[in-house]
Structure formats: C-alpha cells, structure tokens
N, C-alpha and C. Protein backbone atom coordinates (compact mmCIF):
# COMPACT_ATOMS: atom_id res chain seq x y z
N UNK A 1 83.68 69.39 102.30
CA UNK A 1 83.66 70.84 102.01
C UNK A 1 84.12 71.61 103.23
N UNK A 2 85.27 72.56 102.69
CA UNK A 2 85.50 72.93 104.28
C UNK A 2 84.47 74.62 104.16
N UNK A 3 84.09 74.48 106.05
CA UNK A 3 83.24 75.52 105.72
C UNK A 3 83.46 77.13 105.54
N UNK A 4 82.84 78.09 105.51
CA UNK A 4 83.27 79.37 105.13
C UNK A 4 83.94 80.31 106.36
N UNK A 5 85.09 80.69 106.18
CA UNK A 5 85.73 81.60 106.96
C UNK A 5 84.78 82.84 108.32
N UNK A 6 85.30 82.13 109.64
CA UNK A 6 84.20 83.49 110.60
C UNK A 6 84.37 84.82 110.03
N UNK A 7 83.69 85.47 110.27
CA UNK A 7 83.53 87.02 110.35
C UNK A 7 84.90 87.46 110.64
N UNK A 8 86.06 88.47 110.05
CA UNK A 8 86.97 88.55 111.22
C UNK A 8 88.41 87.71 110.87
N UNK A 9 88.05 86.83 110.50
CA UNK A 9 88.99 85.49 110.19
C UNK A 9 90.01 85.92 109.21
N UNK A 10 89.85 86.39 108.40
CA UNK A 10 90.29 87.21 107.26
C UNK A 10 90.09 86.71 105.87
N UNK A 11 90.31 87.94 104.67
CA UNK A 11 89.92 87.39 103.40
C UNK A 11 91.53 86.34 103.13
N UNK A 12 90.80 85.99 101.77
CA UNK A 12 91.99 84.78 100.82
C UNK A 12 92.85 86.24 100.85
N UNK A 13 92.62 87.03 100.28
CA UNK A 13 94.19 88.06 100.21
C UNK A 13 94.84 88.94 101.14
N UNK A 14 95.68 89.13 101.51
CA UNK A 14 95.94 89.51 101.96
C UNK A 14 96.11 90.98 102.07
N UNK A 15 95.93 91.76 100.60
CA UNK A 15 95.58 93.04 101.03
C UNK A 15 94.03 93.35 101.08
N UNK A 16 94.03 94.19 101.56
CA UNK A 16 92.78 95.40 101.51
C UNK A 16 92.10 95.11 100.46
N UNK A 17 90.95 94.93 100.18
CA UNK A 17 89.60 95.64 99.00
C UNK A 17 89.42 96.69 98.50
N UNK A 18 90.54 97.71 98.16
CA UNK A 18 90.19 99.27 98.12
C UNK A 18 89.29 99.35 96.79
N UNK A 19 89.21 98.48 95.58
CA UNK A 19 88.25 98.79 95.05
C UNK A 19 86.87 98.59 95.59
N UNK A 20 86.65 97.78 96.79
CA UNK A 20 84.98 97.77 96.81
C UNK A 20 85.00 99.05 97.57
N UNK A 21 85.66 99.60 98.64
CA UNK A 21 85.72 100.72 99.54
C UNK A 21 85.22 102.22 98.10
N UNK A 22 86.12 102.18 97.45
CA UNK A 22 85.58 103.13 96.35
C UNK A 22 84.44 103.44 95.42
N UNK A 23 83.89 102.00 94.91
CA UNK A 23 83.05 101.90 94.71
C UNK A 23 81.56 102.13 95.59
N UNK A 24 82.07 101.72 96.71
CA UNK A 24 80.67 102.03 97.68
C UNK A 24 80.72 103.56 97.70
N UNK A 25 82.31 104.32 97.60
CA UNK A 25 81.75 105.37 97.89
C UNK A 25 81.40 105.88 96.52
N UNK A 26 81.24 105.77 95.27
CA UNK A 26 81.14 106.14 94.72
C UNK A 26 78.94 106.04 94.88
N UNK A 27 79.31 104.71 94.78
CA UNK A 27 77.20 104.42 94.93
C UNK A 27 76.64 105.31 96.03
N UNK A 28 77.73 105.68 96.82
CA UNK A 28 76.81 106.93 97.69
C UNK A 28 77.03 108.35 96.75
N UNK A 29 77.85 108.81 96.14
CA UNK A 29 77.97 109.94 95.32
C UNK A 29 76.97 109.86 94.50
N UNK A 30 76.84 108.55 93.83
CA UNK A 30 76.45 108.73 92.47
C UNK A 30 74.71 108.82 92.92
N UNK A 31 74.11 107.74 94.02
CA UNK A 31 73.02 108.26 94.65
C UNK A 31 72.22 109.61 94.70
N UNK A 32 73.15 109.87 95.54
CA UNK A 32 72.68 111.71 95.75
C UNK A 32 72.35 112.24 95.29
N UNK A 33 73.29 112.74 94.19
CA UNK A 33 73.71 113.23 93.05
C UNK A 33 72.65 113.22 92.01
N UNK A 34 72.53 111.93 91.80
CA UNK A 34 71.09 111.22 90.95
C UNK A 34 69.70 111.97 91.36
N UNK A 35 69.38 111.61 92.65
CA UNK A 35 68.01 111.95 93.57
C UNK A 35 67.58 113.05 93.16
N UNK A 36 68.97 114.17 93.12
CA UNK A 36 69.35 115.80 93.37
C UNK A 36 68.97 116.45 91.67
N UNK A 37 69.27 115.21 90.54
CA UNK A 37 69.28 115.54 89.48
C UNK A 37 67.61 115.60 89.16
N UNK A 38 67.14 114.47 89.85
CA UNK A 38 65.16 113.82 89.54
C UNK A 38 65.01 115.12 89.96
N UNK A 39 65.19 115.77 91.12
CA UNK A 39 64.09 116.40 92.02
C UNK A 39 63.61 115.69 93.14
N UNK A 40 64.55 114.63 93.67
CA UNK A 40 63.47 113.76 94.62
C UNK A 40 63.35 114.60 95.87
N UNK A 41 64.50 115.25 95.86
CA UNK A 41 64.22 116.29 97.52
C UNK A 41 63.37 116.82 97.44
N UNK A 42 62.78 116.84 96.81
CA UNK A 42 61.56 118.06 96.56
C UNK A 42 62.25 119.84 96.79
N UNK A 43 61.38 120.95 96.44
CA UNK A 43 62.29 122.13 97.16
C UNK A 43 63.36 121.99 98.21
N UNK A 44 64.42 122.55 97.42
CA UNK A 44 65.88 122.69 97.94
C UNK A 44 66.03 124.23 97.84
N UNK A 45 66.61 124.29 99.65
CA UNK A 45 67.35 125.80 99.57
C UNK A 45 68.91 125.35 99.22
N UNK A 46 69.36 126.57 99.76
CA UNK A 46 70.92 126.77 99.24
C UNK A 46 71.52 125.29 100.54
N UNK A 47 71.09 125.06 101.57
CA UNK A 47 72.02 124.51 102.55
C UNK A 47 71.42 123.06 102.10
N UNK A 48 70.59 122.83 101.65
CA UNK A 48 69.93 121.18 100.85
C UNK A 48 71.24 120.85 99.72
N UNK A 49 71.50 122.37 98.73
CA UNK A 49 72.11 121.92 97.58
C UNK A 49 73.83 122.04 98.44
N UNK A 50 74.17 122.78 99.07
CA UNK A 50 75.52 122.37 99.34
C UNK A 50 75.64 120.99 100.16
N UNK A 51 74.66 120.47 101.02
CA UNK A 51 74.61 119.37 101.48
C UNK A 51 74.75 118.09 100.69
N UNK A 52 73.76 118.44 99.19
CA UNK A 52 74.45 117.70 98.21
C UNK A 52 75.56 117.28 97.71
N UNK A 53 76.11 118.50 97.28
CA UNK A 53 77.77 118.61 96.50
C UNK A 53 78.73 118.45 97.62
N UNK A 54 78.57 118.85 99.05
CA UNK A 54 79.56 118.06 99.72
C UNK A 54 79.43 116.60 100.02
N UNK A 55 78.65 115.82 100.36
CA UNK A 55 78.35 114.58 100.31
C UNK A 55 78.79 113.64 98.99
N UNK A 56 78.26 114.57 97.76
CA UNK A 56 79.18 113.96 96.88
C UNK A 56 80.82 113.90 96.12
N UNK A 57 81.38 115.03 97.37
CA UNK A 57 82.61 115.57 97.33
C UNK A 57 83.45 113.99 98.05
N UNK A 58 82.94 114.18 98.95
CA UNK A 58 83.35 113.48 100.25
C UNK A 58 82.99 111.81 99.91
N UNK A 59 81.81 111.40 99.27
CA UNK A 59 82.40 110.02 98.80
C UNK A 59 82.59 109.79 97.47
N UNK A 60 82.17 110.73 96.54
CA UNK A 60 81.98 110.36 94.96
C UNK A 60 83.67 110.75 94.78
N UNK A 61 84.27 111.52 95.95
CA UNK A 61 85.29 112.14 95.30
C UNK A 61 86.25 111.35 96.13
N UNK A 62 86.48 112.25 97.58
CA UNK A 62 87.64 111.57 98.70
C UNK A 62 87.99 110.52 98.87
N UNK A 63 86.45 109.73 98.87
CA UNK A 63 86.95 108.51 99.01
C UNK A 63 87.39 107.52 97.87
N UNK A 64 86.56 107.64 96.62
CA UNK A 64 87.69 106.88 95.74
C UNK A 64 88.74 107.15 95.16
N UNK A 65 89.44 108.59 96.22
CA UNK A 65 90.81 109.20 95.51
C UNK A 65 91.83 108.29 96.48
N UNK A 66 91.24 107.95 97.46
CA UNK A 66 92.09 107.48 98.71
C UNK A 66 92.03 106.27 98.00
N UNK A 67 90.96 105.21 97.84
CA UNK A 67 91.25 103.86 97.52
C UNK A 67 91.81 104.11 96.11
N UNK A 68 91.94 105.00 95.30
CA UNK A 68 92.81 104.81 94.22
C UNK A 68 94.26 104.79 94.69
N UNK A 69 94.16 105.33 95.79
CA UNK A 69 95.87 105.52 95.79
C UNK A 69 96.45 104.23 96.96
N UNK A 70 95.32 103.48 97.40
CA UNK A 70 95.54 102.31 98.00
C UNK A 70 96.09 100.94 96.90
N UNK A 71 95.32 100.94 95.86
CA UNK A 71 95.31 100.47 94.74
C UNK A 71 96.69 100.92 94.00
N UNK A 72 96.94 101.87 93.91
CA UNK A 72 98.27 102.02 92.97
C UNK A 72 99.31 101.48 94.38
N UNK A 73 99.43 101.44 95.55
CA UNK A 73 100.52 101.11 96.97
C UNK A 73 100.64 99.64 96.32
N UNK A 74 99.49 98.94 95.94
CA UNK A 74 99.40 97.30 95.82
C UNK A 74 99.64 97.11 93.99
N UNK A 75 100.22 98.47 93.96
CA UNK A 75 100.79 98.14 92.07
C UNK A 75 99.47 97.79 90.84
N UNK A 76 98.31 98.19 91.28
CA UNK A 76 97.04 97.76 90.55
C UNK A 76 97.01 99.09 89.98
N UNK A 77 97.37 98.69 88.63
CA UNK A 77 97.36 99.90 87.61
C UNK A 77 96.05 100.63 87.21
N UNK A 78 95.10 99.64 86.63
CA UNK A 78 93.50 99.63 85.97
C UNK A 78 92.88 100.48 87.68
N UNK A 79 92.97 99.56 88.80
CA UNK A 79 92.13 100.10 89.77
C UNK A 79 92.33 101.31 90.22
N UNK A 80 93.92 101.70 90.32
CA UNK A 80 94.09 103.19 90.73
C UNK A 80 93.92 104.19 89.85
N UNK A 81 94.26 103.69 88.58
CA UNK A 81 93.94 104.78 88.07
C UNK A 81 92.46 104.86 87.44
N UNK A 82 91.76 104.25 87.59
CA UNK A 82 90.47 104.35 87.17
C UNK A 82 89.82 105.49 88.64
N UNK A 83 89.92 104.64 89.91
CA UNK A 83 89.34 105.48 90.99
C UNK A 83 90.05 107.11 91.26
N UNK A 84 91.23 107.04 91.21
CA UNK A 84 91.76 107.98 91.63
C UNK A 84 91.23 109.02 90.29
N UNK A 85 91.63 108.79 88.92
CA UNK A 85 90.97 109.76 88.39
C UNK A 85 89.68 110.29 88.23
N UNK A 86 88.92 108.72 88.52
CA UNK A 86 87.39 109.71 88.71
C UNK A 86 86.94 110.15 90.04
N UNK A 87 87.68 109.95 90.73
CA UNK A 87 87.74 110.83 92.54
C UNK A 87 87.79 112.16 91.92
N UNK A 88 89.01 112.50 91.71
CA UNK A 88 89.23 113.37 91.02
C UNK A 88 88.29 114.79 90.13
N UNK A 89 87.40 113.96 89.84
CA UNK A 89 86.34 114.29 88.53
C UNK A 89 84.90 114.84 89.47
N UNK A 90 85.14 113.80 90.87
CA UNK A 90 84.02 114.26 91.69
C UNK A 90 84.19 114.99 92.08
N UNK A 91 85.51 115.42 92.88
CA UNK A 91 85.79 116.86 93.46
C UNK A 91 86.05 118.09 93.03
N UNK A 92 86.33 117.67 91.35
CA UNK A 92 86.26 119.11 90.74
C UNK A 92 84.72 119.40 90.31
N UNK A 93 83.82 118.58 89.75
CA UNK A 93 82.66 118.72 89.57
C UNK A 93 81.64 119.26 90.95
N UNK A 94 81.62 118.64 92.07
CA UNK A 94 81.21 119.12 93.50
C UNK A 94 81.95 120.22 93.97
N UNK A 95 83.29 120.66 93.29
CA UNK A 95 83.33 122.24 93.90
C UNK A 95 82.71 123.05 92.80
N UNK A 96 82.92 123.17 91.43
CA UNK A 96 81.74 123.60 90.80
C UNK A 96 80.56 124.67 91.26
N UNK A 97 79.83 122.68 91.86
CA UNK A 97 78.47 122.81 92.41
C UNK A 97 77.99 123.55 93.50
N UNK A 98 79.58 123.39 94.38
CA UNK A 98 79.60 124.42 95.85
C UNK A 98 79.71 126.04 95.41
N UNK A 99 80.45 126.38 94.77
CA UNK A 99 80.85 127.54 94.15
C UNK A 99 79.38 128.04 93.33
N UNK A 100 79.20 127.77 92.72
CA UNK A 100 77.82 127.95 91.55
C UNK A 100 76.49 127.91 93.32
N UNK A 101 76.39 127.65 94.18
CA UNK A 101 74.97 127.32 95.19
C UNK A 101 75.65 128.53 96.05
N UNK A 102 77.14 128.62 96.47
CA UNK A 102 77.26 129.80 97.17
C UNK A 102 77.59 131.42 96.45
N UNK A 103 77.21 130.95 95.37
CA UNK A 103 77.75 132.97 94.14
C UNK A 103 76.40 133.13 94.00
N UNK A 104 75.45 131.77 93.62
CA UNK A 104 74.27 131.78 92.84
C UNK A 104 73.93 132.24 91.55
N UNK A 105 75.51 131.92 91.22
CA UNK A 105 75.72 131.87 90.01
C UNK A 105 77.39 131.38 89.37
N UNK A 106 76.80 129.97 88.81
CA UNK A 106 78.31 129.61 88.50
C UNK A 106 79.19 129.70 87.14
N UNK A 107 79.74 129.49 86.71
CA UNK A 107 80.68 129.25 85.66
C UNK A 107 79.95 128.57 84.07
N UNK A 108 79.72 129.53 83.46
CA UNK A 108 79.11 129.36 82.09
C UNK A 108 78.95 127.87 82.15
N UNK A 109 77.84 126.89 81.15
CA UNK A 109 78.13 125.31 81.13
C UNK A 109 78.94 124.75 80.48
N UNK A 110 79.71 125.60 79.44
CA UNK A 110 80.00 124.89 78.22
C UNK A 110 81.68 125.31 79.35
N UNK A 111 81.98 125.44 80.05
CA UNK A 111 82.99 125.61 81.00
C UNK A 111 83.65 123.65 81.38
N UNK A 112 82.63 123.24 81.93
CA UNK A 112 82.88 121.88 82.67
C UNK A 112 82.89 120.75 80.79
N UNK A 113 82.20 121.29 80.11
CA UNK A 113 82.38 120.19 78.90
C UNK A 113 83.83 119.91 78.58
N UNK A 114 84.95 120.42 78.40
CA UNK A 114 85.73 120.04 78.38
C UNK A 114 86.39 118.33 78.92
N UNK A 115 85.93 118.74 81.14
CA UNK A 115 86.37 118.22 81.43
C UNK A 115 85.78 117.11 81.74
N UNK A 116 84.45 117.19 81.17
CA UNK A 116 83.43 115.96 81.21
C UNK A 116 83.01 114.87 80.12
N UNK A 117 83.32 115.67 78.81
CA UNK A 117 83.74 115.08 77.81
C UNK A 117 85.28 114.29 77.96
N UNK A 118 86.24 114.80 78.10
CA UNK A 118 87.14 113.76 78.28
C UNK A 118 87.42 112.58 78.89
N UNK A 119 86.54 112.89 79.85
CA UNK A 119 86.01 111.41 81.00
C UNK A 119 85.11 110.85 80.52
N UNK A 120 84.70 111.12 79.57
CA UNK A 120 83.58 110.21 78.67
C UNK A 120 84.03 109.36 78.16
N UNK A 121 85.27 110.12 77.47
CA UNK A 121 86.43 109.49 76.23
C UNK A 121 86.90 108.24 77.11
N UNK A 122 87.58 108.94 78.21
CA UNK A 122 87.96 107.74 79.12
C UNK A 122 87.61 106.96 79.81
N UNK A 123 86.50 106.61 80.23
CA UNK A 123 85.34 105.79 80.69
C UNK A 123 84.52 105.36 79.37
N UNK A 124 85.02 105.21 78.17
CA UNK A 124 84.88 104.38 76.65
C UNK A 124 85.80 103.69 76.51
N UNK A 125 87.16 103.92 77.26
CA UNK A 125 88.22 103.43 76.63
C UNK A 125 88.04 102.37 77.68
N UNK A 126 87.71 102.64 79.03
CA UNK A 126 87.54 101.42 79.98
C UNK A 126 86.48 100.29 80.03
N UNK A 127 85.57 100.84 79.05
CA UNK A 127 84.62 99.69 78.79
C UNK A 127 85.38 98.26 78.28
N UNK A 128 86.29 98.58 77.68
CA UNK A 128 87.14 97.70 76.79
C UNK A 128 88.41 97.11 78.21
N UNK A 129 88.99 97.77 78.42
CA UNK A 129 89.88 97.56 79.81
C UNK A 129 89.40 96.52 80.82
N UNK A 130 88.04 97.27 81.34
CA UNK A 130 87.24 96.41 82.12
C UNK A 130 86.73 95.30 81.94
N UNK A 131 86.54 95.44 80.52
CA UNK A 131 86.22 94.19 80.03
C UNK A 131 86.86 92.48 79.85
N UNK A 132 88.03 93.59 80.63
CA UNK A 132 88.85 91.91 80.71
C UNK A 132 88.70 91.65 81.94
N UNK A 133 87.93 91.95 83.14
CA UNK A 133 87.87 91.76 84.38
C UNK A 133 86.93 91.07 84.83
N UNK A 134 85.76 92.06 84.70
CA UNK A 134 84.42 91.27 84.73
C UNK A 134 83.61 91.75 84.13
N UNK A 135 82.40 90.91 84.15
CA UNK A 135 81.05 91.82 82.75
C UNK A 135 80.30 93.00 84.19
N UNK A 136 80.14 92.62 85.45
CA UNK A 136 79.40 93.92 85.31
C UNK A 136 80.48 95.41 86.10
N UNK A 137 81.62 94.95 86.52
CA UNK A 137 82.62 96.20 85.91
C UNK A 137 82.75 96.67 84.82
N UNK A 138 82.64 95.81 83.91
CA UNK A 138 82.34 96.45 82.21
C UNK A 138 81.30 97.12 81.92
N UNK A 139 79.90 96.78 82.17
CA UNK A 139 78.60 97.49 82.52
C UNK A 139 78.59 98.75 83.33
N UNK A 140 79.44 98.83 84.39
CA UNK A 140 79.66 100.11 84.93
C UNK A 140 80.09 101.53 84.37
N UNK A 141 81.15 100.81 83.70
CA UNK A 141 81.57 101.94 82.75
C UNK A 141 81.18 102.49 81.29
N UNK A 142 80.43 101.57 81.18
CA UNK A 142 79.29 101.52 79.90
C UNK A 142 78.22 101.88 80.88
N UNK A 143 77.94 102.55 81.96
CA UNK A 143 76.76 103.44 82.20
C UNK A 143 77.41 104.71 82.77
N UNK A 144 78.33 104.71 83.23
CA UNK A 144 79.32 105.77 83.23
C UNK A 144 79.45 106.70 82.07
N UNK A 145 80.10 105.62 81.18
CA UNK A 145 80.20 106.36 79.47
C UNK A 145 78.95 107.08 79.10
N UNK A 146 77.68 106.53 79.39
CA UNK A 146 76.44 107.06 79.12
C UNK A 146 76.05 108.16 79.73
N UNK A 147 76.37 107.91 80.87
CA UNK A 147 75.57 109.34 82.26
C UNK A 147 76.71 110.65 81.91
N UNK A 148 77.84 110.46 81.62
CA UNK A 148 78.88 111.41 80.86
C UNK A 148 78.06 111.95 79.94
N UNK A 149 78.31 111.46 79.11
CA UNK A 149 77.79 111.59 77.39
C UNK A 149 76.58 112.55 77.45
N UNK A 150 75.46 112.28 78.61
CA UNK A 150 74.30 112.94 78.75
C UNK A 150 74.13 114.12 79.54
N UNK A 151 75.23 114.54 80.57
CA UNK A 151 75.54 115.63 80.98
C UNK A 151 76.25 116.18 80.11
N UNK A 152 77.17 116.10 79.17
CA UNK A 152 77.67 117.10 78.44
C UNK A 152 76.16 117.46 77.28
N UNK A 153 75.71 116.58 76.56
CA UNK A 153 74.06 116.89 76.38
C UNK A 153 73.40 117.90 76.44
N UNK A 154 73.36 117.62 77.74
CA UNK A 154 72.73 118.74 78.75
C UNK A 154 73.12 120.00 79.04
N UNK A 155 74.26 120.38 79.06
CA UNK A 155 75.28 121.54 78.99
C UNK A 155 75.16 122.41 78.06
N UNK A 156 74.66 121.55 77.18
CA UNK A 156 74.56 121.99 75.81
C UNK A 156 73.31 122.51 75.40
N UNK A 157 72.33 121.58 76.47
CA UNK A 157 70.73 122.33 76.35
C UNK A 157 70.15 121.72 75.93
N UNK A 158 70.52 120.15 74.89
CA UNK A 158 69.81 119.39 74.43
C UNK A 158 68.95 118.53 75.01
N UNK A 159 69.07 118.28 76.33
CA UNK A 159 68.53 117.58 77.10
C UNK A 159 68.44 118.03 78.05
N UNK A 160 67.42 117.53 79.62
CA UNK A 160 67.39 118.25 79.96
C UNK A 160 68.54 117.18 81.17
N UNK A 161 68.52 117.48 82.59
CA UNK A 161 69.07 116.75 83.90
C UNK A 161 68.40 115.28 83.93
N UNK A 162 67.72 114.98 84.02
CA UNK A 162 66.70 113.87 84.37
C UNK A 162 67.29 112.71 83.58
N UNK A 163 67.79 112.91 82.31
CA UNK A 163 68.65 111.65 82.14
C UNK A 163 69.46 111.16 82.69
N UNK A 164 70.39 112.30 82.69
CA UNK A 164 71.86 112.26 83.75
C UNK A 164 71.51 111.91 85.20
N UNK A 165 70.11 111.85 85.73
CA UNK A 165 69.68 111.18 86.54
C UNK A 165 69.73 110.47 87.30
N UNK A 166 68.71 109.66 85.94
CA UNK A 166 68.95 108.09 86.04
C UNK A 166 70.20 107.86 85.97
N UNK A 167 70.78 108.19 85.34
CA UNK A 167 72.21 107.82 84.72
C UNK A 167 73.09 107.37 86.00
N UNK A 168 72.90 108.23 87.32
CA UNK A 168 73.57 108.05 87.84
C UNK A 168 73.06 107.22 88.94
N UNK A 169 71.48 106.96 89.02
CA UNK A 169 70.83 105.71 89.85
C UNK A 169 71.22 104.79 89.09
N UNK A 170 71.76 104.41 87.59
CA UNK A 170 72.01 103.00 87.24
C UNK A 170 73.74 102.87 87.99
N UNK A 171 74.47 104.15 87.53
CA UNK A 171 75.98 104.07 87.97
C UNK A 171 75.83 103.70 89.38
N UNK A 172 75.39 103.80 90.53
CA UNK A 172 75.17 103.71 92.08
C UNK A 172 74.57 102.01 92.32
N UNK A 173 73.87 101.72 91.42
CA UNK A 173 73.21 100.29 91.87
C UNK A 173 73.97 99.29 91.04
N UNK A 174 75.16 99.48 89.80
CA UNK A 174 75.95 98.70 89.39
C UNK A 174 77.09 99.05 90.03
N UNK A 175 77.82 99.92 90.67
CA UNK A 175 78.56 100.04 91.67
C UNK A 175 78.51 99.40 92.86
N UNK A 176 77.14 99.44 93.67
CA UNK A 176 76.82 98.52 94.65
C UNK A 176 77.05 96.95 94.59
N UNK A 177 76.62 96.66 93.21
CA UNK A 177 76.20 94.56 92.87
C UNK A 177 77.92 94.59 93.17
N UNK A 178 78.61 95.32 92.05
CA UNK A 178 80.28 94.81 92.32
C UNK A 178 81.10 95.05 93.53
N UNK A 179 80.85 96.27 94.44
CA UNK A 179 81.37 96.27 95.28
C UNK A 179 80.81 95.08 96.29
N UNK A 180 79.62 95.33 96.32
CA UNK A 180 79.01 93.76 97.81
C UNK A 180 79.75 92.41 96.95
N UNK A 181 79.82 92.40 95.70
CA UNK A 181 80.04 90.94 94.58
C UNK A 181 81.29 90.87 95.44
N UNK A 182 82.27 91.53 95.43
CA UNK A 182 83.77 91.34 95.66
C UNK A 182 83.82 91.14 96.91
N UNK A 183 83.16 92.02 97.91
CA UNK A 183 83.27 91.88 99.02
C UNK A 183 83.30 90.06 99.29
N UNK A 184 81.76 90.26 99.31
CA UNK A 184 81.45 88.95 99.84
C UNK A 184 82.13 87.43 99.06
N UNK A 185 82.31 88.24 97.90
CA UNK A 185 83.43 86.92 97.64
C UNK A 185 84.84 86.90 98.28
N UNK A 186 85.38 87.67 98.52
CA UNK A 186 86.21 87.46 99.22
C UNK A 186 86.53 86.50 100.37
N UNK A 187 85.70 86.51 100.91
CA UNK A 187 85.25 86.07 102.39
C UNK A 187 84.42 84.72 102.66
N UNK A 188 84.44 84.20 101.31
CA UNK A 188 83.52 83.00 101.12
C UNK A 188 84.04 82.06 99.99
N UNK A 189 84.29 80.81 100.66
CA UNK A 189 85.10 79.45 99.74
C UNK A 189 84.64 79.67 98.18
N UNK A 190 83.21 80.22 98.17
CA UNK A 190 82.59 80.07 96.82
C UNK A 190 82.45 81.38 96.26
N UNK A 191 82.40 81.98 95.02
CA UNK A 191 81.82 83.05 94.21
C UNK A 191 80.32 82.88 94.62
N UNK A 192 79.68 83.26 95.44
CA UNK A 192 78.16 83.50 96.01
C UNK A 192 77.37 84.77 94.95
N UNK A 193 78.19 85.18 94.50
CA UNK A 193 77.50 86.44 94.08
C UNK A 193 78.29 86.86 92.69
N UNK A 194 77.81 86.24 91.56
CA UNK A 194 78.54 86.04 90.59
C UNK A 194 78.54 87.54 89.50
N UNK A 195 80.11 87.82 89.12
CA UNK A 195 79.99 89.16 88.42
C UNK A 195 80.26 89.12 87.00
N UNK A 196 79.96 87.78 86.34
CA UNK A 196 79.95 87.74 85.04
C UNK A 196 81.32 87.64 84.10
N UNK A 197 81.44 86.55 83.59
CA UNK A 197 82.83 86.89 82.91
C UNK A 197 83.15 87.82 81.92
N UNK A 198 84.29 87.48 82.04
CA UNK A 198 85.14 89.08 81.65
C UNK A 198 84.82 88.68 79.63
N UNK A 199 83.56 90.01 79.17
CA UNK A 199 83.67 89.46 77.60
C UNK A 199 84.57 89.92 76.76
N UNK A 200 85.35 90.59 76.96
CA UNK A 200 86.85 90.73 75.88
C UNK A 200 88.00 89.88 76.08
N UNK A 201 87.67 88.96 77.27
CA UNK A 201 88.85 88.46 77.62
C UNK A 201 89.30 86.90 76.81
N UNK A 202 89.73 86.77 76.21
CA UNK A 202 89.82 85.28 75.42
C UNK A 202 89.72 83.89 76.28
C-alpha cells in the first residue's frame, strides 16, 4: 500500500477545489444567517444585523461567486453555474438585508418572492442534476429546495422565520460533510470520508 500524500505534496488533480472553497463559504453564510433567523444572538441592534448580512454577503455570496467562476475557467458547467448563481442570490438577498437594517424599513416581502421562488425552481431542478454526482450533494439541494420553499412561506406570512432557520443550519452542516468529504479525499489514496453514490446515476 503506498502511503498517503504529505501535507503540501499536492492533490491527484491538478486543478484547484473551487467547489469545496464555495461550499465552505457558503456553510459560513448559511450559519449566520440561520443563528440570525433562531434568535441565537439574542437582542440585536442595527450594527449586530448589518454584521450579519455582510458576513453573509461576503461568504454566502463573494465567495461562491468567485469559485463559480473558478469552476466555469476549468469548463465545469453543473459547478459554476450552480455556485456562481447562488453567490449571486446571496448578494442580492444580503443587500436587501443591508438596505431594509439601514432605512429601517425595507422593500415590501412579496418583493424578493419572485426571486426566491425561482431559485427554488432551480435548486429542484438540481436535486436531479446533482444527483448524478453524489447523494449528499443531492441532499444539499434537497435542503436548499426546502429552506427556499419556506422563506417564500414566510413572505407570505404563513410561517413564521424559524423554519427557514433550521433550514439553513441543515444547508451549512451538509455543505460542510461535502466540502471537508472532497477536500480530504482529494489528498488521500482512499475515499476516507464517503459522499454516497450518485442515486440517479445508472
């Protein structure tokens, strides 16, 4: 058995990981975001909630707009355009949030349904996509599809935040398993950290 590659040594591929880079930043967006939705900060002034929405600007958004567009350089269709558009989705949603904490008063709700419903649509259509990759990239977007689905919900009044919540502590800790999954497989003779086969895939 030959043994596992030093630290440093480099991965089997030769490019970059930009999907785990995105994904991590996304598990820090989607974190926050989540905490911010519970109430875990407890009382928040105005500089707590912009501290929020930029933090989740800056990784839920920047950074998986950048590894999307690392991903489309290396011709990976599914990865760039999956990150880059929901980068995308973070930074229009977190200016929103900046705008609405600095007027203290933002933009009617039924405003963002549009553009949150359609990313629902499209994070349904990737359950199926993903699904030829791996099962818990497929799971991702099947909690994606969900934490969507429940903020527009909510917009609506039917529900209240606290789903969309969780929603987004499950999106952040299935973001995490695949991004460390890939990582560390990369870097190791063996799949150590197994991400489930792909169930649409024949």
């Amino acid at each position: 058995m030959n043994p596992s590659p030093e630290f440093g040594a480099g991965p089997k591929s030769r490019h970059i990981d930009a999907l785990s880079i995105g994904l991590f930043g996304l598990t820090v967006g989607a974190f926050t975001l989540g905490l911010h939705q519970l109430n875990w900060f407890g009382s928040e002034d105005e500089f707590d909630h912009l501290a929020v929405w930029i933090m989740a600007m800056l990784f839920g958004g920047i950074v998986q707009i950048v590894a999307g567009f690392v991903e489309v350089r290396y011709d990976q269709q599914l990865g760039g355009t999956a990150l880059t558009m929901y980068g995308f989705l973070w930074v229009g949603i977190s200016t929103l949030g900046i705008l609405d904490t600095v007027r203290q008063a933002g933009p009617h709700p039924y405003v963002e349904i549009p553009l949150i419903g359609t990313f629902a649509c499209f994070s349904a259509v990737m359950i199926y996509l993903t699904g030829q990759k791996t099962l818990v990239l497929c799971l991702l977007h099947v909690t994606i599809t969900f934490t969507l689905a429940s903020v527009v919900l909510a917009k609506f009044g039917l529900i209240g935040e606290t789903v969309a919540g969780f929603g987004h502590l499950a999106i952040g800790v299935v973001a995490f398993v695949h991004a460390m999954g890939t990582l560390v497989n990369e870097f190791t003779q063996e799949n150590q950290i197994p991400l489930g086969k792909p169930p649409f895939k024949g």
